[in-house]
PDB file of N, CA and C in Angstrom:
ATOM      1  N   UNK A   1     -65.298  29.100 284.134  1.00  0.00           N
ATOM      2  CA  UNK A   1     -65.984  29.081 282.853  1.00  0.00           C
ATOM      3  C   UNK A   1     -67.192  30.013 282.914  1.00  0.00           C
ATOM      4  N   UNK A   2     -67.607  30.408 281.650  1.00  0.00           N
ATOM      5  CA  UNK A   2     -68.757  31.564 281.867  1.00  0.00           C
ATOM      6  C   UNK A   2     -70.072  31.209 282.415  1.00  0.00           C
ATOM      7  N   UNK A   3     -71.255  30.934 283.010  1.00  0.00           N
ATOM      8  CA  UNK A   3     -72.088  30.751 283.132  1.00  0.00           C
ATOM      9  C   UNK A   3     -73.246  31.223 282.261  1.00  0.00           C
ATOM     10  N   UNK A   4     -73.003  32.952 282.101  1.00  0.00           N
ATOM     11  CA  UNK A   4     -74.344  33.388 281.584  1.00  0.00           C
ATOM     12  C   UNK A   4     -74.329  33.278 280.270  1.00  0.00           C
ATOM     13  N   UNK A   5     -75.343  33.304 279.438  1.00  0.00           N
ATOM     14  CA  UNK A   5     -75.410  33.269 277.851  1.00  0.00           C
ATOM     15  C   UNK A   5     -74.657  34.349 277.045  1.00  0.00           C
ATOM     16  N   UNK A   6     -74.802  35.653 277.824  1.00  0.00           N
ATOM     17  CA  UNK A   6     -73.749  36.840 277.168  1.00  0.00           C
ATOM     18  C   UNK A   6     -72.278  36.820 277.712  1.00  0.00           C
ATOM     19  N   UNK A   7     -71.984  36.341 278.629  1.00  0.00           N
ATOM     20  CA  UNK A   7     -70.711  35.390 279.034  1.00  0.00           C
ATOM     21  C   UNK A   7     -70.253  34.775 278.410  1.00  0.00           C
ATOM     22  N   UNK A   8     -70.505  33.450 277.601  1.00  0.00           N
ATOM     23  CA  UNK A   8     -70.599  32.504 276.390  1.00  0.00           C
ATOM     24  C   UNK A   8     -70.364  32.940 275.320  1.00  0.00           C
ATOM     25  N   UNK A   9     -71.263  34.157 274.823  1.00  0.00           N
ATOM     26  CA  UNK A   9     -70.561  34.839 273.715  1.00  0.00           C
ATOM     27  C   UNK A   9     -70.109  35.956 273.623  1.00  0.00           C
ATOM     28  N   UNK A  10     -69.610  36.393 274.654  1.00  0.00           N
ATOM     29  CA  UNK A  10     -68.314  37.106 275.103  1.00  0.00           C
ATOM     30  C   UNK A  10     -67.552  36.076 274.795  1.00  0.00           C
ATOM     31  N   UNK A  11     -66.926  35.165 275.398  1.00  0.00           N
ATOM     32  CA  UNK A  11     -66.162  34.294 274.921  1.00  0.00           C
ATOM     33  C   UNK A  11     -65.852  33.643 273.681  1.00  0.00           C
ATOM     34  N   UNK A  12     -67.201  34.010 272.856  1.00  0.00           N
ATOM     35  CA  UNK A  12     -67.078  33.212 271.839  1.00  0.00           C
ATOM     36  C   UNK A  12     -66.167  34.384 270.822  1.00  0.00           C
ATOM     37  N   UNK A  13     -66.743  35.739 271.344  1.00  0.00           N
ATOM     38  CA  UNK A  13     -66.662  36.585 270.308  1.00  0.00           C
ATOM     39  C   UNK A  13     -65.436  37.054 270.334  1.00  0.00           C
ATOM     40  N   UNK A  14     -64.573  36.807 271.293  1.00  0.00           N
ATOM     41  CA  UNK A  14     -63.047  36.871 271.926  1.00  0.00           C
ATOM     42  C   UNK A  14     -61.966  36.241 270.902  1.00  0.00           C
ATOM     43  N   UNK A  15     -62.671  34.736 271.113  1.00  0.00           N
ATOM     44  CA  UNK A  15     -61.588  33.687 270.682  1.00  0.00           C
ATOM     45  C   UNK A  15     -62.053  34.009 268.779  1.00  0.00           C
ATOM     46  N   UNK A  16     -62.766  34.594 268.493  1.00  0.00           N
ATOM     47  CA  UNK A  16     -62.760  34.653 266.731  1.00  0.00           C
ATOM     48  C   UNK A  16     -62.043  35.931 266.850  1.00  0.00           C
ATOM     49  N   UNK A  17     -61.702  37.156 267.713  1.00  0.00           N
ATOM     50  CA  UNK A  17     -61.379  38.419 267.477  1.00  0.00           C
ATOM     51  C   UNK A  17     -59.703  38.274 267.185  1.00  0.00           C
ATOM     52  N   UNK A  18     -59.619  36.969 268.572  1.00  0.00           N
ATOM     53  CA  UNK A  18     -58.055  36.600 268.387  1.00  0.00           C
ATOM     54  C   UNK A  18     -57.174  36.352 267.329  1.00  0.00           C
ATOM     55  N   UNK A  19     -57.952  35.010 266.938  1.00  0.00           N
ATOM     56  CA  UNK A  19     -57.930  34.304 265.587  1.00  0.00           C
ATOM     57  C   UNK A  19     -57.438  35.280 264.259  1.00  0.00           C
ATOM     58  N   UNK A  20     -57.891  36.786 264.425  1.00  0.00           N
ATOM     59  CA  UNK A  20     -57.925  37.449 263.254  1.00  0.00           C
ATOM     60  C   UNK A  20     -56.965  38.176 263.932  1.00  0.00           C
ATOM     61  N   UNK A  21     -56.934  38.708 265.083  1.00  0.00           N
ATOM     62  CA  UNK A  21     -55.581  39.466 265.437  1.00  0.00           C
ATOM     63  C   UNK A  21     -53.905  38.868 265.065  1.00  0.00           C
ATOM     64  N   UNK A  22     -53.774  37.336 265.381  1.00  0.00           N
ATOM     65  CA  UNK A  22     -52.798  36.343 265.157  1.00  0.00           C
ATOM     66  C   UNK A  22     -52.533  36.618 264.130  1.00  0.00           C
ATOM     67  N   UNK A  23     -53.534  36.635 262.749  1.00  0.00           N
ATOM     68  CA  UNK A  23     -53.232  36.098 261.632  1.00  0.00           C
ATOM     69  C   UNK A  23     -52.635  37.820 261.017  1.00  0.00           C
ATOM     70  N   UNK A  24     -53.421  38.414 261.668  1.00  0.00           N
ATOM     71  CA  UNK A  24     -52.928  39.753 260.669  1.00  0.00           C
ATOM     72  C   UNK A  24     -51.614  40.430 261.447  1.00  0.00           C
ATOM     73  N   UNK A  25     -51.323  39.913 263.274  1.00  0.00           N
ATOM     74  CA  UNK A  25     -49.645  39.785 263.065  1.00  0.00           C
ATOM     75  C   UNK A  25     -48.618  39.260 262.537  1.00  0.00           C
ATOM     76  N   UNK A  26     -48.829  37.807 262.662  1.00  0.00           N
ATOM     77  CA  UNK A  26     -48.103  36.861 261.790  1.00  0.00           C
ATOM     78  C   UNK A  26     -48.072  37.961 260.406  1.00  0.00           C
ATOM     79  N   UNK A  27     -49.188  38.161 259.565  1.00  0.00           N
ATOM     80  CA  UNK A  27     -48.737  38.692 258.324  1.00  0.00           C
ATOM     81  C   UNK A  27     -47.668  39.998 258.664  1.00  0.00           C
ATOM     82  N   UNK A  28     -48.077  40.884 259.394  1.00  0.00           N
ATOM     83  CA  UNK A  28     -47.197  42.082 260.212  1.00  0.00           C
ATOM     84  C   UNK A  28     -45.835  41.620 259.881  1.00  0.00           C
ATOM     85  N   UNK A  29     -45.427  40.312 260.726  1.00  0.00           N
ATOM     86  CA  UNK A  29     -44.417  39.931 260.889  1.00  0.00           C
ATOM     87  C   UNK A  29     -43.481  39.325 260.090  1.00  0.00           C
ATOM     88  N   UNK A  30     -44.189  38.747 258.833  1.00  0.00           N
ATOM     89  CA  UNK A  30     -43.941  38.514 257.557  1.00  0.00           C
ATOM     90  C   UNK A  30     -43.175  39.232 256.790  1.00  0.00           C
ATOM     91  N   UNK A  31     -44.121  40.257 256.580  1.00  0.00           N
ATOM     92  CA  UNK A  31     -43.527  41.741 255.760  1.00  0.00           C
ATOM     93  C   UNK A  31     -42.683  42.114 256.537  1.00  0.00           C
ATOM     94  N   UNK A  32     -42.200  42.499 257.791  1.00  0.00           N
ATOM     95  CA  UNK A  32     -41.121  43.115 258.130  1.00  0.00           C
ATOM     96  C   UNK A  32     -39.958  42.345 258.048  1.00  0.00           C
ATOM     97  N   UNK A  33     -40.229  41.385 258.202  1.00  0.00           N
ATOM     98  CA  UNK A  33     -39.156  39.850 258.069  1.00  0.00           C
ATOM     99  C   UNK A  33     -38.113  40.073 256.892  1.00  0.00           C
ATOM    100  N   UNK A  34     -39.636  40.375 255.744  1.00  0.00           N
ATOM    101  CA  UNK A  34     -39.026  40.312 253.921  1.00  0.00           C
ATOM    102  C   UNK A  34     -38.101  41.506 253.892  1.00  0.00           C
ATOM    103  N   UNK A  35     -38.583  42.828 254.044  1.00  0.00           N
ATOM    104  CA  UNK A  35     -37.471  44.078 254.245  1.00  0.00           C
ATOM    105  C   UNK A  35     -36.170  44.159 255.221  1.00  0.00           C
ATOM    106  N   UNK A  36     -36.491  43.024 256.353  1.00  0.00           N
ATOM    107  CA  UNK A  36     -35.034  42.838 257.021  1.00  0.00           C
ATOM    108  C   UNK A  36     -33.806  42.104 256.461  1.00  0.00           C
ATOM    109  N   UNK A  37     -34.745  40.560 255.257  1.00  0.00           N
ATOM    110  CA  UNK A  37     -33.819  40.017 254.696  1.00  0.00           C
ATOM    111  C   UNK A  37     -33.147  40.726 253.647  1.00  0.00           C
ATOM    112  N   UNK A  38     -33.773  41.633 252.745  1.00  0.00           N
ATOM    113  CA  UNK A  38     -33.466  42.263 251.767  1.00  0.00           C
ATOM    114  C   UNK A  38     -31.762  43.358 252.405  1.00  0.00           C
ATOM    115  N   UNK A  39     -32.855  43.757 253.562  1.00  0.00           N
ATOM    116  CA  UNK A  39     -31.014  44.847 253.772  1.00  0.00           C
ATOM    117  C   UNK A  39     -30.243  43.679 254.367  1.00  0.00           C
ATOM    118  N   UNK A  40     -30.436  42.715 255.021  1.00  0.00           N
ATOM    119  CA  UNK A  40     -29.249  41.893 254.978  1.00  0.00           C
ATOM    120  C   UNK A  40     -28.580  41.319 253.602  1.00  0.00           C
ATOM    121  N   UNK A  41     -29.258  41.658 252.667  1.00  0.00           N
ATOM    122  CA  UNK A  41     -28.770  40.923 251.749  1.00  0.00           C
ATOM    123  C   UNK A  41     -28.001  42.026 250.903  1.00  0.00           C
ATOM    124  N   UNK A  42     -28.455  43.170 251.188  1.00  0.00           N
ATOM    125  CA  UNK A  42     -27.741  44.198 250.593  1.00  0.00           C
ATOM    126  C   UNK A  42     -28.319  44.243 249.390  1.00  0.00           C
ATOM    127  N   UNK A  43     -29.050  44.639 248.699  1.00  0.00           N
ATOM    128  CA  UNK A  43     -29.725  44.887 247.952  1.00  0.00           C
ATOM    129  C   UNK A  43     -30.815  45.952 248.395  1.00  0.00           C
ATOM    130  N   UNK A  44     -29.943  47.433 247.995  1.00  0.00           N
ATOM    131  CA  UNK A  44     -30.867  48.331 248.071  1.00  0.00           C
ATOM    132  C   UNK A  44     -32.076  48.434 247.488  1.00  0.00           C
ATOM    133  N   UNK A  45     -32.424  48.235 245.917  1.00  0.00           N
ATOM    134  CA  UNK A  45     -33.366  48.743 245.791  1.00  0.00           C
ATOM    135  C   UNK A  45     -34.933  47.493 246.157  1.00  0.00           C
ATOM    136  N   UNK A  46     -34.134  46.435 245.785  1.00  0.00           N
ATOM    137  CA  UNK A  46     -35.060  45.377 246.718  1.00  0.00           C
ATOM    138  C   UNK A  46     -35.891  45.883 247.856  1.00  0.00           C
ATOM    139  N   UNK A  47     -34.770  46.285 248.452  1.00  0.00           N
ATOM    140  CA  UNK A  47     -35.189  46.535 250.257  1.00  0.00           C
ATOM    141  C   UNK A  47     -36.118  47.833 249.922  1.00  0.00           C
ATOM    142  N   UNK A  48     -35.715  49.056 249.100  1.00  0.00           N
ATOM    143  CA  UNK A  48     -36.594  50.466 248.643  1.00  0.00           C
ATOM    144  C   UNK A  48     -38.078  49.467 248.878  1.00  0.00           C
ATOM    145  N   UNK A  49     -38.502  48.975 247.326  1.00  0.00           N
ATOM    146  CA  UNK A  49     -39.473  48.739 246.957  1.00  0.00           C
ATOM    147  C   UNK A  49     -40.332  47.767 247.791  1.00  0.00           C
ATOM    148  N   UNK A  50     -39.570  46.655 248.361  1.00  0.00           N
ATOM    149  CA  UNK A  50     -40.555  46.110 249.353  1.00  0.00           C
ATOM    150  C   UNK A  50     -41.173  46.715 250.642  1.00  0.00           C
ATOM    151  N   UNK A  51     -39.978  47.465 251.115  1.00  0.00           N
ATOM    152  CA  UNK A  51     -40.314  48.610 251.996  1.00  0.00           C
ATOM    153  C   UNK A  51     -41.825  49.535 251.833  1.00  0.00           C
ATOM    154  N   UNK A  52     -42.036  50.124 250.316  1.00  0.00           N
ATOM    155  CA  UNK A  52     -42.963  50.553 249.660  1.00  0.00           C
ATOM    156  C   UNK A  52     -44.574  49.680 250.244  1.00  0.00           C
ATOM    157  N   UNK A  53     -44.632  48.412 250.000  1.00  0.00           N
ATOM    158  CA  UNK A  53     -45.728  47.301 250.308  1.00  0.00           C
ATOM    159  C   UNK A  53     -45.578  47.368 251.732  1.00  0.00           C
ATOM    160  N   UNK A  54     -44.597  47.828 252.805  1.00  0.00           N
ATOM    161  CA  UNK A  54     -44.418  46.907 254.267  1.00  0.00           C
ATOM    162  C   UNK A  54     -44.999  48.305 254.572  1.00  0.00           C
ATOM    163  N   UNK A  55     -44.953  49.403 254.907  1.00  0.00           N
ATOM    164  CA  UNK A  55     -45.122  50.623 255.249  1.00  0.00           C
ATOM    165  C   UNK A  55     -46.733  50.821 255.246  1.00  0.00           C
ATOM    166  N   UNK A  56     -47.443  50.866 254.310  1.00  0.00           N
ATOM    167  CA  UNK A  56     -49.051  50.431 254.225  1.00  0.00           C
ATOM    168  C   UNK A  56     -49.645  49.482 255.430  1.00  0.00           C
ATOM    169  N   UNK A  57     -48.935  48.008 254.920  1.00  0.00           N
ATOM    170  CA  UNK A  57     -49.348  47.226 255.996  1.00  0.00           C
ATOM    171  C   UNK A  57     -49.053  47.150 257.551  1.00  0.00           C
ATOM    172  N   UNK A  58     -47.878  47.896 257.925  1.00  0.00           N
ATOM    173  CA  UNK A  58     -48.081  48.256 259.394  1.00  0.00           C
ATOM    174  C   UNK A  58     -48.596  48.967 259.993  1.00  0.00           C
ATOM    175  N   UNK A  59     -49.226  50.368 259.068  1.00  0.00           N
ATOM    176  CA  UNK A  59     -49.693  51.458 259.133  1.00  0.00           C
ATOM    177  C   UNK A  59     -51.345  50.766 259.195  1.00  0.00           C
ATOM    178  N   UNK A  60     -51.635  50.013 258.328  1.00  0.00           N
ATOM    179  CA  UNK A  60     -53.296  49.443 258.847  1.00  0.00           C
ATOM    180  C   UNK A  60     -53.233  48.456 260.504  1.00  0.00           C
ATOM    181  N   UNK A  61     -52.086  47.473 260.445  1.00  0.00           N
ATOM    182  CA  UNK A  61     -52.141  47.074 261.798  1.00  0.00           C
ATOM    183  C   UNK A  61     -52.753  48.089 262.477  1.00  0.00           C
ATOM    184  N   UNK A  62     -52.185  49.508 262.660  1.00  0.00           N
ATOM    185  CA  UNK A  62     -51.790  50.389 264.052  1.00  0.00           C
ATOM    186  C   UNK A  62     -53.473  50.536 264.109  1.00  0.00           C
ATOM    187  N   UNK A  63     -53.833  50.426 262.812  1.00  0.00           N
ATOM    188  CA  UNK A  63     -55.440  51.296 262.447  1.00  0.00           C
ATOM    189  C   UNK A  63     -56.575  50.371 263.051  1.00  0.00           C
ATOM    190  N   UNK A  64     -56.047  48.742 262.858  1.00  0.00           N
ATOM    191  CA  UNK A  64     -56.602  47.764 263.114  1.00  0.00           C
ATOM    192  C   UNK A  64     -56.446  47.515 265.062  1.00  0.00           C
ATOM    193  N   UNK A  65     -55.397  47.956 265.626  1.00  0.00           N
ATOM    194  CA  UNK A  65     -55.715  47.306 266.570  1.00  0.00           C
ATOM    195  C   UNK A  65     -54.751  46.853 266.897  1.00  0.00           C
ATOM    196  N   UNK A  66     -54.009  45.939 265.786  1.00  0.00           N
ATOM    197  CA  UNK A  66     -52.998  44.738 266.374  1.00  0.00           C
ATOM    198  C   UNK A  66     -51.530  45.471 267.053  1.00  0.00           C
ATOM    199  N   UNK A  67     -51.174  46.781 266.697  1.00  0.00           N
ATOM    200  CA  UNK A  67     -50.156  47.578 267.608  1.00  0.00           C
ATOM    201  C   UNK A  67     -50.475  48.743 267.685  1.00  0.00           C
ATOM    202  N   UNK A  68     -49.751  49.566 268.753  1.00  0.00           N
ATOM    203  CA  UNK A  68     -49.926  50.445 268.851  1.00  0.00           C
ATOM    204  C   UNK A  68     -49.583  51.317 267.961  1.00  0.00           C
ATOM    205  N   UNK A  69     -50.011  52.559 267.675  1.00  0.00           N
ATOM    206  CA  UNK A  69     -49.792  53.415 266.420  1.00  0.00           C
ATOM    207  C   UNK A  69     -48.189  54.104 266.896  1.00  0.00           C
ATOM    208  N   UNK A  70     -48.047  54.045 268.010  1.00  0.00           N
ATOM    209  CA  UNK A  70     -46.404  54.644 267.927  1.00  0.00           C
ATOM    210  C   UNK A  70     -45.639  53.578 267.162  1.00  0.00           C
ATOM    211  N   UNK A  71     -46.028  52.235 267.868  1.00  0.00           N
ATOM    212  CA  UNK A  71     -44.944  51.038 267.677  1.00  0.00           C
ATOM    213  C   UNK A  71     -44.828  51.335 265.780  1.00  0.00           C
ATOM    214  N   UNK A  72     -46.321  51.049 265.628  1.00  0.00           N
ATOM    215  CA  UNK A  72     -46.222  51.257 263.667  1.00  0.00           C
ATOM    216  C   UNK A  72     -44.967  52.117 263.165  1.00  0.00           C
ATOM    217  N   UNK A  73     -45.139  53.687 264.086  1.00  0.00           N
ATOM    218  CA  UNK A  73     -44.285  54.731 263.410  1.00  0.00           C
ATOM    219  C   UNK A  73     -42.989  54.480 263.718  1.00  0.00           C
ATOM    220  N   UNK A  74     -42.595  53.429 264.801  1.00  0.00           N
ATOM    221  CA  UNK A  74     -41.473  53.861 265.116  1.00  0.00           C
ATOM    222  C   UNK A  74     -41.002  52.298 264.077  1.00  0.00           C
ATOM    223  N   UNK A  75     -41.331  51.321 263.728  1.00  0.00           N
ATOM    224  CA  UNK A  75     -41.170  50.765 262.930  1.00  0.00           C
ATOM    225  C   UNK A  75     -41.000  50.579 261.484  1.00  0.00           C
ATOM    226  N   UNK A  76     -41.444  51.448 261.000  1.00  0.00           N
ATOM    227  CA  UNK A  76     -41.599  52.296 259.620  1.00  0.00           C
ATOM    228  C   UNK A  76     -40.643  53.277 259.854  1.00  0.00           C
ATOM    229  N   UNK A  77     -40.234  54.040 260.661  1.00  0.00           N
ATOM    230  CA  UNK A  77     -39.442  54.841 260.884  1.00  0.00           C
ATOM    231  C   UNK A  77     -37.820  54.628 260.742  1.00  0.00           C
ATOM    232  N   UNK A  78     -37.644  52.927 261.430  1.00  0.00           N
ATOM    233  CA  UNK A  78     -36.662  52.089 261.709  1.00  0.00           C
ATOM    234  C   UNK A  78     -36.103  51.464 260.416  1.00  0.00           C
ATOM    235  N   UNK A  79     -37.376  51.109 260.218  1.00  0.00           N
ATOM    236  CA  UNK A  79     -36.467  50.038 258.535  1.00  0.00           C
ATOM    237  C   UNK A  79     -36.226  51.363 257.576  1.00  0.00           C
ATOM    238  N   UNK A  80     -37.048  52.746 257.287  1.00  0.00           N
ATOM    239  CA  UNK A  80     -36.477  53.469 256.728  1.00  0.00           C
ATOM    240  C   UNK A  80     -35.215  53.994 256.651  1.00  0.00           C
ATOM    241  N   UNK A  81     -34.981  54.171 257.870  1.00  0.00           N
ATOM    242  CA  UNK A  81     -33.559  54.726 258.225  1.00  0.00           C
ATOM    243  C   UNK A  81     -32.413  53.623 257.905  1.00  0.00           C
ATOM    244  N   UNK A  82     -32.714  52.527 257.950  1.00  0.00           N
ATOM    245  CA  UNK A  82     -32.065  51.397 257.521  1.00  0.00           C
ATOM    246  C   UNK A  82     -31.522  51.288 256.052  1.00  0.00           C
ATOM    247  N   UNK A  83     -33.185  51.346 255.324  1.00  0.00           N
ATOM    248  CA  UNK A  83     -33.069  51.116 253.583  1.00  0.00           C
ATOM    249  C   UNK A  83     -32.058  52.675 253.089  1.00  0.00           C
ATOM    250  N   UNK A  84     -32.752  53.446 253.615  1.00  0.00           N
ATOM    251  CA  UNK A  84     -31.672  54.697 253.193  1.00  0.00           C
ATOM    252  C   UNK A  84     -30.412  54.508 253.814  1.00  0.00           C
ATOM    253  N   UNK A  85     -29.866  54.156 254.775  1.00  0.00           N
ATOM    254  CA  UNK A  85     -28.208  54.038 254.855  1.00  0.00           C
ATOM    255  C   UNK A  85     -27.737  52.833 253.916  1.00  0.00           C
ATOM    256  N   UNK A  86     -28.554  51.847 253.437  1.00  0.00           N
ATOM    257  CA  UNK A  86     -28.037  51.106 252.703  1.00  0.00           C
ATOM    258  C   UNK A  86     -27.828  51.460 251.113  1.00  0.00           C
ATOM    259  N   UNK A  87     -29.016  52.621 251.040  1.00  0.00           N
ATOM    260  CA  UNK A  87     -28.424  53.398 249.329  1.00  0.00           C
ATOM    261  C   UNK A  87     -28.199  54.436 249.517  1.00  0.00           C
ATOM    262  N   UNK A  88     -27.575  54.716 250.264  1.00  0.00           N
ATOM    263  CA  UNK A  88     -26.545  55.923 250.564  1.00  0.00           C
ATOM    264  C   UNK A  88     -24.977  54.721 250.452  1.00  0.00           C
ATOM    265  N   UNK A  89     -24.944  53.765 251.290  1.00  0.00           N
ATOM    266  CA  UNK A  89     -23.357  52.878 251.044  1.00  0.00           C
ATOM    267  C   UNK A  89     -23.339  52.082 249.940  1.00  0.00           C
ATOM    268  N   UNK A  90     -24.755  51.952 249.389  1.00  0.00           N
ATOM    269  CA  UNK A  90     -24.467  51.597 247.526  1.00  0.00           C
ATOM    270  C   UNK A  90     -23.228  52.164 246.669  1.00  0.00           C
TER     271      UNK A  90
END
């Protein structure tokens, strides 16, 4: 356990940094969730337009911290290539 007072809130300032990292993956994970169900569901333009909202928000993760900025691109990169083969087999 920490002893010194800047030890203490090192710790303190950790466990609130977390708290906000969690929550803004979980959301991360949300939105990519919604554009995975959409191309499973086959519904191109669904999948287009939510895609539109998910692309922003992984792109601030990368900005924020919570992934790495490749992971962002290569994720955005991924469901794109996805939503377009699915309105291309529309």
């Amino acid at each position: 356990m920490a002893n010194t007072s800047s030890a203490k809130k090192a710790v303190r300032k950790i466990a609130r940094r977390t708290a906000v990292n969690r929550a803004r993956r979980s959301l991360l994970r949300t939105f990519v969730r919604k554009v995975e169900e959409a191309i499973a569901a086959g519904d191109a333009n669904v999948a287009a337009e939510v895609l539109q909202t998910v692309a922003p928000v992984v792109m601030r993760a990368a900005q924020r911290g919570v992934i790495h900025k490749n992971t962002a691109s290569r994720k955005v990169s991924r469901l794109t290539a996805r939503v377009k083969a699915l309105t291309k087999a529309a």
